[in-house]
N, C-alpha and C. Protein backbone atom coordinates (compact mmCIF):
# COMPACT_ATOMS: atom_id res chain seq x y z
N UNK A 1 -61.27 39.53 49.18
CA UNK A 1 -61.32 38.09 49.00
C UNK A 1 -59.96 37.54 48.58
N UNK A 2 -59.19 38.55 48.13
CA UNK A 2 -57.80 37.59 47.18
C UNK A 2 -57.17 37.68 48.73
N UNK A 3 -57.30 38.27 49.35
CA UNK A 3 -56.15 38.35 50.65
C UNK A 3 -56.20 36.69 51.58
N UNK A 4 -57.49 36.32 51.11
CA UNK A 4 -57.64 35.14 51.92
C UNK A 4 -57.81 33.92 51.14
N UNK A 5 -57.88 33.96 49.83
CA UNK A 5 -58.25 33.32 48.65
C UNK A 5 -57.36 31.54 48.19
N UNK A 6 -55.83 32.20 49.00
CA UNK A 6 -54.35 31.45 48.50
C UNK A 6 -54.60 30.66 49.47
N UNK A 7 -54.63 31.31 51.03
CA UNK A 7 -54.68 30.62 52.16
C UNK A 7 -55.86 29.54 52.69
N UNK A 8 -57.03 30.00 52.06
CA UNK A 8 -58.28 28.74 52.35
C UNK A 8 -57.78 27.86 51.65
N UNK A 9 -57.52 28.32 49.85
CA UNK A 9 -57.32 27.09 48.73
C UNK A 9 -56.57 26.34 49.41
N UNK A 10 -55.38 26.34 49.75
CA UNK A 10 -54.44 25.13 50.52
C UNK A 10 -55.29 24.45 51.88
N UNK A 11 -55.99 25.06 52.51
CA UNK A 11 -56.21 24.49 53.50
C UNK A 11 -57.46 23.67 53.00
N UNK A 12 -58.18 24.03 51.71
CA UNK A 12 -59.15 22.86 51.21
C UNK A 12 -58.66 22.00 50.64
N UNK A 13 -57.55 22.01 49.96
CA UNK A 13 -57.26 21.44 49.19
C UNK A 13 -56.50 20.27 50.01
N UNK A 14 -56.00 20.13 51.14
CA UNK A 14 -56.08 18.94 51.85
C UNK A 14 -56.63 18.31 52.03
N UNK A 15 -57.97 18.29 51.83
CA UNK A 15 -59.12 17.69 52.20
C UNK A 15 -59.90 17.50 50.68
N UNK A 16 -59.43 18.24 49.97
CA UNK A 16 -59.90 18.03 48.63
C UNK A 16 -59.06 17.74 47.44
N UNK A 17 -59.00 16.70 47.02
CA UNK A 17 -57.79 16.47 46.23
C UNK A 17 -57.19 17.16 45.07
N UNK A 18 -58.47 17.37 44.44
CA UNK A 18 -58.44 17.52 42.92
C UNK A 18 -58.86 19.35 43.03
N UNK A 19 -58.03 19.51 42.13
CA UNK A 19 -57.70 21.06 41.87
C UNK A 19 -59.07 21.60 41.27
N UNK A 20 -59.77 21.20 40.93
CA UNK A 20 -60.77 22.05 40.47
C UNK A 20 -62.27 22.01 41.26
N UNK A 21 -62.27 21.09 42.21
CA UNK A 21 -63.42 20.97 43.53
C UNK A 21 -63.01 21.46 44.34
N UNK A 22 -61.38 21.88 44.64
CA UNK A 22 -61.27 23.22 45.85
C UNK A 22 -61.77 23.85 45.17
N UNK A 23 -61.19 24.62 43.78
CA UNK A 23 -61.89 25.70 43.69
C UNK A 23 -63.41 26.28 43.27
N UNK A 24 -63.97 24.80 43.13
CA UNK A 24 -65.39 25.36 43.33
C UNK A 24 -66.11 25.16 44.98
N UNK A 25 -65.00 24.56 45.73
CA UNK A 25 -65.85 24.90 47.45
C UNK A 25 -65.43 26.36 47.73
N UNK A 26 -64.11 26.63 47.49
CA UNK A 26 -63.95 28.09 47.54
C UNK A 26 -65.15 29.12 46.74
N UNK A 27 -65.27 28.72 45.53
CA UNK A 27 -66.54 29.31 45.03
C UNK A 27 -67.23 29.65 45.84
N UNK A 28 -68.32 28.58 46.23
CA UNK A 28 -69.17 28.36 46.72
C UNK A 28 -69.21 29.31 48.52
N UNK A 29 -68.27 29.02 49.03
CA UNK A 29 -67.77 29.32 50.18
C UNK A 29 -67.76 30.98 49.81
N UNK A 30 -66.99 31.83 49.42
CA UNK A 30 -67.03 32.82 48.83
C UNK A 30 -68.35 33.70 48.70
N UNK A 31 -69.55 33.40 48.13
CA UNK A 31 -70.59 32.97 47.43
C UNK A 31 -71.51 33.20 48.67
N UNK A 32 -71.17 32.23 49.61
CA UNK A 32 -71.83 32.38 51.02
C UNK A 32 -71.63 33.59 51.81
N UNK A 33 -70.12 33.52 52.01
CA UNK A 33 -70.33 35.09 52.78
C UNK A 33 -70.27 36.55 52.04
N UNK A 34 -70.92 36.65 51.08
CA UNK A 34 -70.81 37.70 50.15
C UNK A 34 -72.45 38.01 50.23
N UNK A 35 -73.38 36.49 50.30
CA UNK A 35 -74.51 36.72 50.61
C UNK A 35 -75.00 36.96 52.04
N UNK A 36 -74.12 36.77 52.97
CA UNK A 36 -74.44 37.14 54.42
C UNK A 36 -73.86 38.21 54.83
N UNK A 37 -73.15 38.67 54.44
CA UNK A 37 -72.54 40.08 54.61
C UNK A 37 -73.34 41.27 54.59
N UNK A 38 -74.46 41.00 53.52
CA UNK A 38 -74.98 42.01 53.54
C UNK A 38 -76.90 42.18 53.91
């Protein structure tokens, strides 16, 4: 997850302004395919 972690955050974070709702869509996002993975 950290390998891809730097690279989503920026690309949400265009679309998301505020530093702490990227990182809870990344959460969330994260969260998702950790539960479909398996």
């Amino acid at each position: 997850m950290q390998k891809y972690q730097e690279r989503l955050y920026w690309h949400i974070r265009r679309m998301v302004f505020d530093h702490e709702d990227a990182n809870d869509v990344i959460q969330n996002t994260f969260i998702k395919v950790y539960r479909n993975i398996s």
